[in-house]
N, C-alpha and C. Protein backbone atom coordinates (compact mmCIF):
# COMPACT_ATOMS: atom_id res chain seq x y z
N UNK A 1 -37.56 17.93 7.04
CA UNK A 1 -37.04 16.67 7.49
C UNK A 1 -35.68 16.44 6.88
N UNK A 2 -34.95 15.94 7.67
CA UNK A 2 -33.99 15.67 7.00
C UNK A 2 -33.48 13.88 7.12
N UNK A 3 -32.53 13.72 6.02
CA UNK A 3 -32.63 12.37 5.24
C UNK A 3 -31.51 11.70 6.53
N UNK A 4 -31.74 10.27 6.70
CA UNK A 4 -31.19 9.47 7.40
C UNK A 4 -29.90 9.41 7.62
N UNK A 5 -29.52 9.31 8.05
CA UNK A 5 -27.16 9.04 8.01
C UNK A 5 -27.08 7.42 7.06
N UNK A 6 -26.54 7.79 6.60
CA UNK A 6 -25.87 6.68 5.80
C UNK A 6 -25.63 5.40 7.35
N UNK A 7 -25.73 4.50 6.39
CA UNK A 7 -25.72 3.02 7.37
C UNK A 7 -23.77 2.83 7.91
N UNK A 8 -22.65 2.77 8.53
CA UNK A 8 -21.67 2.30 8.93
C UNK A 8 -21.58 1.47 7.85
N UNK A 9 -22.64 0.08 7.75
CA UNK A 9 -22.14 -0.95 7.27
C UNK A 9 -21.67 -1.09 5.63
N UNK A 10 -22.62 0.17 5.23
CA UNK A 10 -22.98 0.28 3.62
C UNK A 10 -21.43 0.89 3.44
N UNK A 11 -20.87 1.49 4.22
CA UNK A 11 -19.35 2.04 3.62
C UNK A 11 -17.90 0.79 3.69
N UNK A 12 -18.94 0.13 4.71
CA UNK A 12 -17.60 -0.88 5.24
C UNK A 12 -17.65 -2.06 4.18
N UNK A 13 -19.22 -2.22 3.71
CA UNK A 13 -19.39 -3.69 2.88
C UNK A 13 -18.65 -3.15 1.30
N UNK A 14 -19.17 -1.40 1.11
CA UNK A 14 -18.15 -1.30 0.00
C UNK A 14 -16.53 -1.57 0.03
N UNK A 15 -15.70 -1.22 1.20
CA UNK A 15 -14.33 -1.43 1.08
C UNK A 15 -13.58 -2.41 0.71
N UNK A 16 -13.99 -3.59 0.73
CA UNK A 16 -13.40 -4.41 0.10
C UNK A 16 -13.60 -5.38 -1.42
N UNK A 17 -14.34 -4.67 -1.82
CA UNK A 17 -14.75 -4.57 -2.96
C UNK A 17 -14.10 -3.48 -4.02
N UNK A 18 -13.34 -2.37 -3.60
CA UNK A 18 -12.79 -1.72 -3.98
C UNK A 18 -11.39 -2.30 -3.40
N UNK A 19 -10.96 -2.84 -2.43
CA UNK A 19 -9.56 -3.51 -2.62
C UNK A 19 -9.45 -4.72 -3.24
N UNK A 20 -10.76 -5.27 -3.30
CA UNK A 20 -10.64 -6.35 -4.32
C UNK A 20 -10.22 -5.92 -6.02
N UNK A 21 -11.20 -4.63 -6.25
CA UNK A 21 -11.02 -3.84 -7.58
C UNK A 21 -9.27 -3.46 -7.60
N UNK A 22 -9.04 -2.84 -6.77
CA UNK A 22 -7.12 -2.43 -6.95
C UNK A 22 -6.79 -3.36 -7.32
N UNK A 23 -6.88 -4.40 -6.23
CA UNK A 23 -5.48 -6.06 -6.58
C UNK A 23 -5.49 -6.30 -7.96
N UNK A 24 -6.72 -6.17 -8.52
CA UNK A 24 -7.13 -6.34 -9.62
C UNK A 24 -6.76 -6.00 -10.58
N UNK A 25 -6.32 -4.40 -10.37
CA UNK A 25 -6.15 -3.34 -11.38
C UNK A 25 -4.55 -3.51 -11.06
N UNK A 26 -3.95 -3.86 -9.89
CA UNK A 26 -2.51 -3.93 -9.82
C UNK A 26 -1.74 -5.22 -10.99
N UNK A 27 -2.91 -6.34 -10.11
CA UNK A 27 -2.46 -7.39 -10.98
C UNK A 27 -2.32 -7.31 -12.59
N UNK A 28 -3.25 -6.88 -13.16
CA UNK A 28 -3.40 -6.51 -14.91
C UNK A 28 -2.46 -5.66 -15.28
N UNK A 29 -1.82 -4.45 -14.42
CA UNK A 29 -0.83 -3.57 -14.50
C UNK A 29 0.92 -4.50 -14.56
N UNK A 30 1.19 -5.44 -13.83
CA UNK A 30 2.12 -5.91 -13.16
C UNK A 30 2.00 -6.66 -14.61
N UNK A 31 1.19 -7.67 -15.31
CA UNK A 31 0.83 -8.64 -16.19
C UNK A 31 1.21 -7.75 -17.46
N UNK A 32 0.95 -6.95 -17.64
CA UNK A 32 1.54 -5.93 -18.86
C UNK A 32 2.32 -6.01 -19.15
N UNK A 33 3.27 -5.16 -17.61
CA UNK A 33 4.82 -4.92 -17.53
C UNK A 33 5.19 -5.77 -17.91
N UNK A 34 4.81 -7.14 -17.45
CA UNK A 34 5.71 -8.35 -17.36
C UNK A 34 5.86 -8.97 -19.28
N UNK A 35 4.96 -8.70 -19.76
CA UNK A 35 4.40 -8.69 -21.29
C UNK A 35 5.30 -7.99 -21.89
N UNK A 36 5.55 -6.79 -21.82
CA UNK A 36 6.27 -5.89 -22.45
C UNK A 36 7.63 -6.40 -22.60
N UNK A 37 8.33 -6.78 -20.97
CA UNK A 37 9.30 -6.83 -21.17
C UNK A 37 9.40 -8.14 -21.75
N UNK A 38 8.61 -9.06 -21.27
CA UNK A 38 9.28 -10.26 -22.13
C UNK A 38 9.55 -10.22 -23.90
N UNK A 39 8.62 -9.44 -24.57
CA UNK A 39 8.60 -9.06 -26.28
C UNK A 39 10.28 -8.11 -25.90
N UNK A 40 10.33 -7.20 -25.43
CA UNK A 40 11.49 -6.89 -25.53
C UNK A 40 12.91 -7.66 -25.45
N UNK A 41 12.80 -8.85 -24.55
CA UNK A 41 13.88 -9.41 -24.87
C UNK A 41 14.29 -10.40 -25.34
N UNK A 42 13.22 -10.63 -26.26
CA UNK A 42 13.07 -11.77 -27.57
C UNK A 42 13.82 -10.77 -28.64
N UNK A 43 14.01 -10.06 -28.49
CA UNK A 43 14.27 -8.80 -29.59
C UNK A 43 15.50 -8.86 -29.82
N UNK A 44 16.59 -8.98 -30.99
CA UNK A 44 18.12 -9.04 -30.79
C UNK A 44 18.50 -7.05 -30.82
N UNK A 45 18.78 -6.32 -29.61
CA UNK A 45 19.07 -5.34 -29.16
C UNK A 45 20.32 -4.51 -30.09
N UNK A 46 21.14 -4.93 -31.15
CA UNK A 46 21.52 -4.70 -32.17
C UNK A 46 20.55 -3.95 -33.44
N UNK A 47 19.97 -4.62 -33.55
CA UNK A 47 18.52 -4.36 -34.73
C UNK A 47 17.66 -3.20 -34.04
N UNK A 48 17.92 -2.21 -33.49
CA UNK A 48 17.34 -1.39 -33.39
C UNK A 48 16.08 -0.59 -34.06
N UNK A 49 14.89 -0.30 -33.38
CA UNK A 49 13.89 0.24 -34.47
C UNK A 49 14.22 1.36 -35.25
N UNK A 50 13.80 1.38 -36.08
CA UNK A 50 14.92 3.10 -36.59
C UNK A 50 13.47 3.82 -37.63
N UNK A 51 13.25 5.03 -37.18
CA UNK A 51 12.44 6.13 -38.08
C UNK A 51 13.10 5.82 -39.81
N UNK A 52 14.02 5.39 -39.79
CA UNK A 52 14.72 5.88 -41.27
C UNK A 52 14.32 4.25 -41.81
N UNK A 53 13.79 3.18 -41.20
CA UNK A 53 13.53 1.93 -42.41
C UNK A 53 12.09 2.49 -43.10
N UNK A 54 12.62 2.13 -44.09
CA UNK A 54 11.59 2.25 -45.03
C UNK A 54 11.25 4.01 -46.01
N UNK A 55 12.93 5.02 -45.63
CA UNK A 55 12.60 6.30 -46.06
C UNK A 55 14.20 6.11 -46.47
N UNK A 56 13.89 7.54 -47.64
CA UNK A 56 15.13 7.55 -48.17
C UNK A 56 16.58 7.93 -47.71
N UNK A 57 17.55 6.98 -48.06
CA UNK A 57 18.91 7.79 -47.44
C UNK A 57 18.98 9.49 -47.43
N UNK A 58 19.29 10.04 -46.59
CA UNK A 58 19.28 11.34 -46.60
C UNK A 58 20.40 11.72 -47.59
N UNK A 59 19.36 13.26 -48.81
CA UNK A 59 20.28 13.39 -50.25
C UNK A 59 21.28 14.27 -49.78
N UNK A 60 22.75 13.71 -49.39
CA UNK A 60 23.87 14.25 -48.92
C UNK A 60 24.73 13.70 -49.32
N UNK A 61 25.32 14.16 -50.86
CA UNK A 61 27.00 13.87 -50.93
C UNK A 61 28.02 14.33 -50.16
N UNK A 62 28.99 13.65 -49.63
CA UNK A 62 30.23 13.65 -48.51
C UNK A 62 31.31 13.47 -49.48
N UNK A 63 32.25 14.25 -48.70
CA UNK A 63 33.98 13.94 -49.85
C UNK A 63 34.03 12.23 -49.76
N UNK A 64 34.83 12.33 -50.46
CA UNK A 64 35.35 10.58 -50.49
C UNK A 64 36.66 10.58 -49.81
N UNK A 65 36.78 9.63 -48.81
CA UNK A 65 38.06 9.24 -47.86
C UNK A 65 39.59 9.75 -48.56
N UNK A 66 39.46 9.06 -49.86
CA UNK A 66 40.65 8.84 -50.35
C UNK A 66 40.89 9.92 -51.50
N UNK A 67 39.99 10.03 -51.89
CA UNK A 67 39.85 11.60 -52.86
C UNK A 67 39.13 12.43 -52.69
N UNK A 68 39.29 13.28 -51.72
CA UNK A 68 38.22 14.11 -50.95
C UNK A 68 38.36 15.85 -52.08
N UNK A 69 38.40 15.64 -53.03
CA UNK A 69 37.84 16.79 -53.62
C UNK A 69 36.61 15.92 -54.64
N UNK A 70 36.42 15.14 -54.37
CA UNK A 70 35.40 14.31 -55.38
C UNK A 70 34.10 13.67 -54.32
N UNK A 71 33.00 13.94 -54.36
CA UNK A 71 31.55 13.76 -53.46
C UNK A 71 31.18 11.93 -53.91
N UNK A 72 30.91 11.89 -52.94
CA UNK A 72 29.72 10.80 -53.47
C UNK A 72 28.45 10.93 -52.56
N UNK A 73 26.99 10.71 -53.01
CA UNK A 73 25.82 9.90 -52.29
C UNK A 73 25.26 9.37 -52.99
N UNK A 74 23.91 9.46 -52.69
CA UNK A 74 22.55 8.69 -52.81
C UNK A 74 22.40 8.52 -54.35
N UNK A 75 22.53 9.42 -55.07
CA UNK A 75 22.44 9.56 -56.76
C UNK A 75 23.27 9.07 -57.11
N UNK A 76 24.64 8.62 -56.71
CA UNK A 76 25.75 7.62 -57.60
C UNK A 76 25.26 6.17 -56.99
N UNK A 77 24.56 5.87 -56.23
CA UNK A 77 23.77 4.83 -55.47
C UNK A 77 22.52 4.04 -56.56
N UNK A 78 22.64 4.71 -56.93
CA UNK A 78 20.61 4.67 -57.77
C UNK A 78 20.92 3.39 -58.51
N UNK A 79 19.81 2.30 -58.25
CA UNK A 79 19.96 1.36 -59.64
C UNK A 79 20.38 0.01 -59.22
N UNK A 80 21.24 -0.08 -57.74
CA UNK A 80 22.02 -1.43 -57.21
C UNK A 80 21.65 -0.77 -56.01
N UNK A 81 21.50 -2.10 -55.27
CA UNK A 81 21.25 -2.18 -53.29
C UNK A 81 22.64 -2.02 -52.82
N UNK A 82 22.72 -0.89 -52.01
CA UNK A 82 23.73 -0.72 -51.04
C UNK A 82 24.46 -1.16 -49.82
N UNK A 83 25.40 -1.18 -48.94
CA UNK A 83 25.63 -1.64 -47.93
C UNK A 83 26.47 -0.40 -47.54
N UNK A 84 26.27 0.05 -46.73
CA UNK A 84 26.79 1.43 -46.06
C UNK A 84 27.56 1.24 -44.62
N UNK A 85 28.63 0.88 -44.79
CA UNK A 85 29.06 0.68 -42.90
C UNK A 85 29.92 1.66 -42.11
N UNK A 86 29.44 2.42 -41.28
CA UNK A 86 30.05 3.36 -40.25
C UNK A 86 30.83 2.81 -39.19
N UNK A 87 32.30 3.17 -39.81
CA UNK A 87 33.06 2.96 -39.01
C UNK A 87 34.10 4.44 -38.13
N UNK A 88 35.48 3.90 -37.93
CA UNK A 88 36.27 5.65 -37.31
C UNK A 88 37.21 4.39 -36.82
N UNK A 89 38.13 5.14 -36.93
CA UNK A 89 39.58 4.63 -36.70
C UNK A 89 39.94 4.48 -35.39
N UNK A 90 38.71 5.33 -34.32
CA UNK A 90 39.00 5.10 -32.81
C UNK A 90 38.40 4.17 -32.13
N UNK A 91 37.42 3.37 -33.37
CA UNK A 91 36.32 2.53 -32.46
C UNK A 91 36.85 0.98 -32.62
N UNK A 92 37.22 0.73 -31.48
CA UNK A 92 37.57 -0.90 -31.24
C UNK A 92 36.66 -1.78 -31.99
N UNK A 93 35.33 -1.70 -31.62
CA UNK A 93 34.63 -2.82 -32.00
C UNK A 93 34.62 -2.81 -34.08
N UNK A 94 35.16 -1.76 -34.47
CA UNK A 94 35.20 -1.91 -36.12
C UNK A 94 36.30 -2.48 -36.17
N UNK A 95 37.19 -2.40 -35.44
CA UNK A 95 37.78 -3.67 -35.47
C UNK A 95 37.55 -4.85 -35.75
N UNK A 96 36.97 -5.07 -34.75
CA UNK A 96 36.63 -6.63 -34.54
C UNK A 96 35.45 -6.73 -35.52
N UNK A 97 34.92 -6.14 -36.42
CA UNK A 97 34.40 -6.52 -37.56
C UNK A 97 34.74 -6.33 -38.94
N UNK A 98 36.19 -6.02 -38.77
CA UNK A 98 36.66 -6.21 -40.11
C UNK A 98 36.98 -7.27 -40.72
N UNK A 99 37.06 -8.36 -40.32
CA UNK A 99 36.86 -9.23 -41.02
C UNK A 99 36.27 -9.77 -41.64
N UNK A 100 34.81 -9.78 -41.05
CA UNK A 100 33.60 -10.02 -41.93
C UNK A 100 33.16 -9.13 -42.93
N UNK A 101 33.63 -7.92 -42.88
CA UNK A 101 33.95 -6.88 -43.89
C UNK A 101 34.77 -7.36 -45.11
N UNK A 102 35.75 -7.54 -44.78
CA UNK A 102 36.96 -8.02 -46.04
C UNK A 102 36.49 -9.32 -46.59
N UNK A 103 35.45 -10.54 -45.76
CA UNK A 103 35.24 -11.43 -46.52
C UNK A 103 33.92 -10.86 -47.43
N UNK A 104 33.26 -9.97 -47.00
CA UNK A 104 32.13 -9.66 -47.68
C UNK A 104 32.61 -9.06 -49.06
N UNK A 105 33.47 -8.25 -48.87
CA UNK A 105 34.09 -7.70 -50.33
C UNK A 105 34.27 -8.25 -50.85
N UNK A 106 35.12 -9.49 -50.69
CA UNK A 106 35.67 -10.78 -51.35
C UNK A 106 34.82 -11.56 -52.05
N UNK A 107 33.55 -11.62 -51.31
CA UNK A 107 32.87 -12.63 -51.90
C UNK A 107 31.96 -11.52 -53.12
N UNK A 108 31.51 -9.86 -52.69
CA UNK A 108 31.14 -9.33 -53.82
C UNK A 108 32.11 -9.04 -54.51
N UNK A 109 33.10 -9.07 -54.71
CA UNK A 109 34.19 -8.42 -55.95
C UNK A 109 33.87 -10.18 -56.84
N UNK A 110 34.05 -10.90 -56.12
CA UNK A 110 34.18 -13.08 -57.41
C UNK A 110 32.32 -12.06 -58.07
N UNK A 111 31.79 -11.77 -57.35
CA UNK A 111 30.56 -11.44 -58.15
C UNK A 111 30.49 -10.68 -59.63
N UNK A 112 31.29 -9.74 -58.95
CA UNK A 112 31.28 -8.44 -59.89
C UNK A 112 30.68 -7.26 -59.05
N UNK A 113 29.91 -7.20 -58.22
CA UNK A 113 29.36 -6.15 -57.21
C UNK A 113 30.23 -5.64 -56.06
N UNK A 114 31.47 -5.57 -56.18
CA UNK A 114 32.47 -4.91 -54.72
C UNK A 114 31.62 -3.30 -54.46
N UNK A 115 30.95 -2.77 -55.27
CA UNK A 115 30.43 -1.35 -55.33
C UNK A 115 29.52 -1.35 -54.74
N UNK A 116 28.88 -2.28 -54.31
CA UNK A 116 27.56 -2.62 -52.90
C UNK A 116 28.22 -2.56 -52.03
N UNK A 117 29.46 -2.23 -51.56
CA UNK A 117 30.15 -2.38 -50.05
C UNK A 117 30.63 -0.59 -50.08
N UNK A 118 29.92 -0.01 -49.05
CA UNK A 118 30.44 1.55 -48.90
C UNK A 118 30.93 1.67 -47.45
N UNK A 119 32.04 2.13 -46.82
CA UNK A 119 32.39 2.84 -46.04
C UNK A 119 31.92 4.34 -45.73
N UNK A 120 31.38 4.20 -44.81
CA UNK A 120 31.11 6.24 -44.03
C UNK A 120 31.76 6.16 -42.58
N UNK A 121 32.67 6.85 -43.03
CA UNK A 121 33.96 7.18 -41.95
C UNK A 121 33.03 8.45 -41.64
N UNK A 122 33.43 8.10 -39.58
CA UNK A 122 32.56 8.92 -38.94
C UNK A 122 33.43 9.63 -38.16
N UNK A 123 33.01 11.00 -37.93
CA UNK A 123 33.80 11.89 -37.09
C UNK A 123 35.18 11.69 -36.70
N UNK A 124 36.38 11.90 -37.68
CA UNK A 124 37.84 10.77 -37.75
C UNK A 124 38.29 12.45 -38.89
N UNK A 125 39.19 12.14 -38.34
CA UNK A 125 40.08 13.16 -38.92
C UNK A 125 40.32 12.29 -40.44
N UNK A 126 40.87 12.88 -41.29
CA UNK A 126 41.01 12.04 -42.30
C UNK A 126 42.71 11.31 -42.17
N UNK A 127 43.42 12.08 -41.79
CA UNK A 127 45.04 10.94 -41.66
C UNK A 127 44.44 9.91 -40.62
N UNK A 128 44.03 9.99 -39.70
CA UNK A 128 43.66 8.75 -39.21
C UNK A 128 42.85 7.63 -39.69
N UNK A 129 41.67 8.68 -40.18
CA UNK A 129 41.24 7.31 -41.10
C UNK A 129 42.14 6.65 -42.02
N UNK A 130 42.51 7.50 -42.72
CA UNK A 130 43.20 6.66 -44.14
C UNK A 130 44.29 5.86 -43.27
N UNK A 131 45.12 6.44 -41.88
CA UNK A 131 46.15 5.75 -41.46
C UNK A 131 45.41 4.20 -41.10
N UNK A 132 44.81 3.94 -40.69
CA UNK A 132 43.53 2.50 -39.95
C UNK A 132 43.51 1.92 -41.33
N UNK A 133 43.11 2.49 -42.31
CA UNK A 133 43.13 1.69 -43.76
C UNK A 133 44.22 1.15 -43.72
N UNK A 134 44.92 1.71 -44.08
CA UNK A 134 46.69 1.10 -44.36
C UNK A 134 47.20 0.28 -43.50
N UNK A 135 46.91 0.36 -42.14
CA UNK A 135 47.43 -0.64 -41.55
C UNK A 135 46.53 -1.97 -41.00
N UNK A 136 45.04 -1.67 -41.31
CA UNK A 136 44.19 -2.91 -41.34
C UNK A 136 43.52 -3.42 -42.79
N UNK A 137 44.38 -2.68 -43.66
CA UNK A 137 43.58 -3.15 -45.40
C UNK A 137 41.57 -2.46 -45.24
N UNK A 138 41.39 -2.13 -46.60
CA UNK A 138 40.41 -1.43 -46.91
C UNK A 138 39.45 -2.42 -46.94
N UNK A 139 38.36 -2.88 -46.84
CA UNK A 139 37.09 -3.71 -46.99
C UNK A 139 36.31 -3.04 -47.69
N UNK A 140 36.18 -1.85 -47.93
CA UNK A 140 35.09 -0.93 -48.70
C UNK A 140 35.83 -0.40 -50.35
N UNK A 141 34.49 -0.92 -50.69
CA UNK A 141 34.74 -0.02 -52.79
C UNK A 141 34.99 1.37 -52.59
N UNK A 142 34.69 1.95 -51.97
CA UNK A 142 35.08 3.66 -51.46
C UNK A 142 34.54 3.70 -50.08
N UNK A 143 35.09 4.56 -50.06
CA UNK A 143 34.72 5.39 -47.95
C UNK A 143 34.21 6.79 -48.36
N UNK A 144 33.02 7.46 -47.72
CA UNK A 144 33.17 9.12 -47.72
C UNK A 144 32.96 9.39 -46.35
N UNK A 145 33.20 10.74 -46.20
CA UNK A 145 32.98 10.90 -44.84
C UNK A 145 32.55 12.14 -44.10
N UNK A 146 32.09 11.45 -42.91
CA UNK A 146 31.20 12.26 -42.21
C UNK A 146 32.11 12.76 -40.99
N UNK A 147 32.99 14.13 -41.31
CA UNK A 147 34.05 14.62 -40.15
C UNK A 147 32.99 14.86 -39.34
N UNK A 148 32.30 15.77 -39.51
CA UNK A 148 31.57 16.72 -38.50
C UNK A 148 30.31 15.82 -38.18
N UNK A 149 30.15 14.60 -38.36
CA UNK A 149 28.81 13.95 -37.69
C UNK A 149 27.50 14.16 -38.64
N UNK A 150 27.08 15.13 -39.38
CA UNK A 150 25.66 15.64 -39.49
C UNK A 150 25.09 14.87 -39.95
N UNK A 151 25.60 13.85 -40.96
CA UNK A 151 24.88 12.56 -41.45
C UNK A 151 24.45 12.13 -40.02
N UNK A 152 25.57 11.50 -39.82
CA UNK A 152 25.38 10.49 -38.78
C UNK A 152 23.82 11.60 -37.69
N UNK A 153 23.73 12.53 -37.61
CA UNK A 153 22.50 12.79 -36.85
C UNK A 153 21.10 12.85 -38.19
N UNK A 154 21.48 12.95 -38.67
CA UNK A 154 20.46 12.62 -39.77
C UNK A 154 19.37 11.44 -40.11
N UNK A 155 20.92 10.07 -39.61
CA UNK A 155 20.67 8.64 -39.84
C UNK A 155 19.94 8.29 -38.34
N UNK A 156 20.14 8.76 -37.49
CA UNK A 156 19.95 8.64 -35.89
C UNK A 156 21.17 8.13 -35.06
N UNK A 157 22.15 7.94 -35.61
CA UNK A 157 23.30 7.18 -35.09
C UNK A 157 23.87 6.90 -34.09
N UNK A 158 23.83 5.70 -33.26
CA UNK A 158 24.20 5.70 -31.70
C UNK A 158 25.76 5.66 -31.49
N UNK A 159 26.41 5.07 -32.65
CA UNK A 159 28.27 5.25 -32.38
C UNK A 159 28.20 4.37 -33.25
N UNK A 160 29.95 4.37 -33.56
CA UNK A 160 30.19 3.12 -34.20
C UNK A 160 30.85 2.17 -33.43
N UNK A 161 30.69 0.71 -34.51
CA UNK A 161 30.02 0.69 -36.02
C UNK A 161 28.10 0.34 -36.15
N UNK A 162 27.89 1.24 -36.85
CA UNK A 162 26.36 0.77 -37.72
C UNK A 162 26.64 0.55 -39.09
N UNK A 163 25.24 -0.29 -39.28
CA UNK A 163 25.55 -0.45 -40.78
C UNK A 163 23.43 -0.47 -41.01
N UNK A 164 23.55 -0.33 -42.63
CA UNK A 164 22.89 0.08 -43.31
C UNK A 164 22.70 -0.53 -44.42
N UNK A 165 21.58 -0.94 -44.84
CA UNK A 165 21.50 -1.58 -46.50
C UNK A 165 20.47 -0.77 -47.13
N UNK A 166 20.37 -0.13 -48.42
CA UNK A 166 20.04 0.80 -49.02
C UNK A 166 19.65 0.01 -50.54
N UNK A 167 17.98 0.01 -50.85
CA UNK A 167 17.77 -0.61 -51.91
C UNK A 167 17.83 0.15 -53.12
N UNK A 168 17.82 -0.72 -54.68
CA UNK A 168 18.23 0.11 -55.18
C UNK A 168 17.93 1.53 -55.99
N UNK A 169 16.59 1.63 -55.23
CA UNK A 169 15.84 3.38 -54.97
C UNK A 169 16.56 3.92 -53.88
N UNK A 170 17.37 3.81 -53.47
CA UNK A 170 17.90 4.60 -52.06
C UNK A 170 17.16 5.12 -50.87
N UNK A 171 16.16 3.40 -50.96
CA UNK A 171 15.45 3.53 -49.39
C UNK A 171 15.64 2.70 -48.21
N UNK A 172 15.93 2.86 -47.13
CA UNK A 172 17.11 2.18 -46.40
C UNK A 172 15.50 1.40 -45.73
N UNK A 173 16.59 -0.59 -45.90
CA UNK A 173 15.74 -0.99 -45.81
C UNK A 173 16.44 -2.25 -44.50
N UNK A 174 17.64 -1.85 -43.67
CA UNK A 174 18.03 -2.56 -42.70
C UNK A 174 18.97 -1.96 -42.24
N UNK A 175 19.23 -1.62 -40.78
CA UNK A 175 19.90 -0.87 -39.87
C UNK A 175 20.33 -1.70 -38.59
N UNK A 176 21.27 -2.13 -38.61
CA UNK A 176 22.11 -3.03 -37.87
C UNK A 176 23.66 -2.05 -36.99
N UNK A 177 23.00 -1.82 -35.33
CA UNK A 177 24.23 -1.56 -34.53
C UNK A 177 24.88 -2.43 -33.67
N UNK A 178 26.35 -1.89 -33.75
CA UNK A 178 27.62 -3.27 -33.50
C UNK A 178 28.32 -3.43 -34.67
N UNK A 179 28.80 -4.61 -34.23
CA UNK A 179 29.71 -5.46 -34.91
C UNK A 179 29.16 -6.42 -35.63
N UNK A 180 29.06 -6.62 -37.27
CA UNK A 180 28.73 -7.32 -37.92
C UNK A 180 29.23 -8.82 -37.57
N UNK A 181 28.35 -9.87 -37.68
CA UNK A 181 28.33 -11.11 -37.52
C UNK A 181 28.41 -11.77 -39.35
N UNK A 182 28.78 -12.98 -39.28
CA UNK A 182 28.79 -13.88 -40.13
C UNK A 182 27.39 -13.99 -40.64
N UNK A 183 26.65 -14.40 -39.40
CA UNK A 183 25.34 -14.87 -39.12
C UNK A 183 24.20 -13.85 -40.27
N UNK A 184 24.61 -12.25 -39.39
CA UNK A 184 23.90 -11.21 -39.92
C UNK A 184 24.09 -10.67 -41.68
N UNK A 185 25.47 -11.20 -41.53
CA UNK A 185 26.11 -10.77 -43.39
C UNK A 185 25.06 -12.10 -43.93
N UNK A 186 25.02 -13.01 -43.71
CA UNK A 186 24.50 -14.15 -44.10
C UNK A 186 22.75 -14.15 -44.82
N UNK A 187 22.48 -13.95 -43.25
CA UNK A 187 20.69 -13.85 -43.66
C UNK A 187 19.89 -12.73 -43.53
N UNK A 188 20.90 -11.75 -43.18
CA UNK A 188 20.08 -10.31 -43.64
C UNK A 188 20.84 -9.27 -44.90
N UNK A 189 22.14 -9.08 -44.61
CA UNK A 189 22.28 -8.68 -45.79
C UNK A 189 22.56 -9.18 -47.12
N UNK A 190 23.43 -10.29 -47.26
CA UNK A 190 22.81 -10.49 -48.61
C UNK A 190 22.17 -10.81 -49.35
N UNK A 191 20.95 -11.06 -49.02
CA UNK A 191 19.80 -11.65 -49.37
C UNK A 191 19.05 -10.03 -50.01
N UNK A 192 19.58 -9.00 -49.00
CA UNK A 192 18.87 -7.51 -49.76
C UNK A 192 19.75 -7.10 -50.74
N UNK A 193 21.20 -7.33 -50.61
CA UNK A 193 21.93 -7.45 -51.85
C UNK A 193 21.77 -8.19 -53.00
N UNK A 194 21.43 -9.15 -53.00
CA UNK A 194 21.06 -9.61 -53.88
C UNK A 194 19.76 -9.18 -54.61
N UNK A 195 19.05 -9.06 -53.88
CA UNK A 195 17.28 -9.07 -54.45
C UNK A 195 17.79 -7.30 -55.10
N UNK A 196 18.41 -6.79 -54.73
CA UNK A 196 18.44 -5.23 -55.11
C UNK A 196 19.78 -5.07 -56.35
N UNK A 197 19.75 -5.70 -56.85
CA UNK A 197 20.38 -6.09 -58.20
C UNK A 197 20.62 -5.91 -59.53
């Protein structure tokens, strides 16, 4: 004997029960997306997530800008919180944050701490860099630099300017791309400058 044919109706009463199930599964899909993106653009897009918060500056002494037979890194670092800012003599927008640069020095040199403010000159020939110094004044206690980039792929670096604050174990503990703000010198970095003291 063989078994009955399936009923027409039993396939038809399932179908919309399974397009009820999709809308379903579309809608919760669509409700996600929509989730995701909204957390994303609460987010200030500067502050980038970065593998390197919370690990150590990578141990790489670089010549120094201005006396490039003499190194500096991470080990002349040890002991005081850092501020590390990547700039290059071709990038407009370090421009437009030098000012908040030169007041930051200003206000750490009345301290006694101008040596929390570092320059890492990025992929820049060195007469150009030093030429951009001279004709926009220095903001940094020293500059070293990164001709050939490898830091900068080390750090993850999207261009300049980035900047960097480095506690005083030399574990980088804020990574800021762009152009420094008032706002950002204000309530993010010196508050790690300070506490790293």
């Amino acid at each position: 004997m063989s078994a009955a044919p399936a009923s027409p109706r039993a396939g038809a009463a399932s179908a919309p029960g399974r397009r009820r199930w999709g809308l379903w599964a579309a809608f919760a899909a669509v409700a996600a997306l929509l989730a995701l993106l909204a957390v994303g653009m609460t987010r200030d897009p500067r502050e980038l997530p970065s593998a390197l918060i919370g690990q150590p500056w990578p141990a790489r002494a670089l010549s120094l800008l201005e006396v490039p037979e003499r190194a500096m890194g991470p080990a002349d670092w040890r002991g005081k919180a850092r501020v590390i800012n990547l700039w290059a003599s071709w990038c407009t927008t370090c421009l437009q944050e030098h000012p908040e640069l030169t007041r930051l020095l200003a206000q750490l040199k009345s301290q006694g701490h101008e040596d929390q403010l570092i320059g890492l000159n990025y992929k820049d020939p060195r007469a150009d860099a030093l030429g951009w110094l001279r004709r926009h004044g220095n903001p940094f206690f020293a500059s070293i630099q990164d001709a050939d980039g490898r830091l900068g792929i080390d750090l993850g670096v999207y261009g300049a300017p980035e900047t960097f604050v480095i506690d005083a174990q030399g574990v980088v503990r804020f990574k800021h791309v762009g152009a420094l703000t008032e706002e950002v010198i204000r309530t993010r970095i010196v508050p790690l400058l300070e506490a790293g003291r």
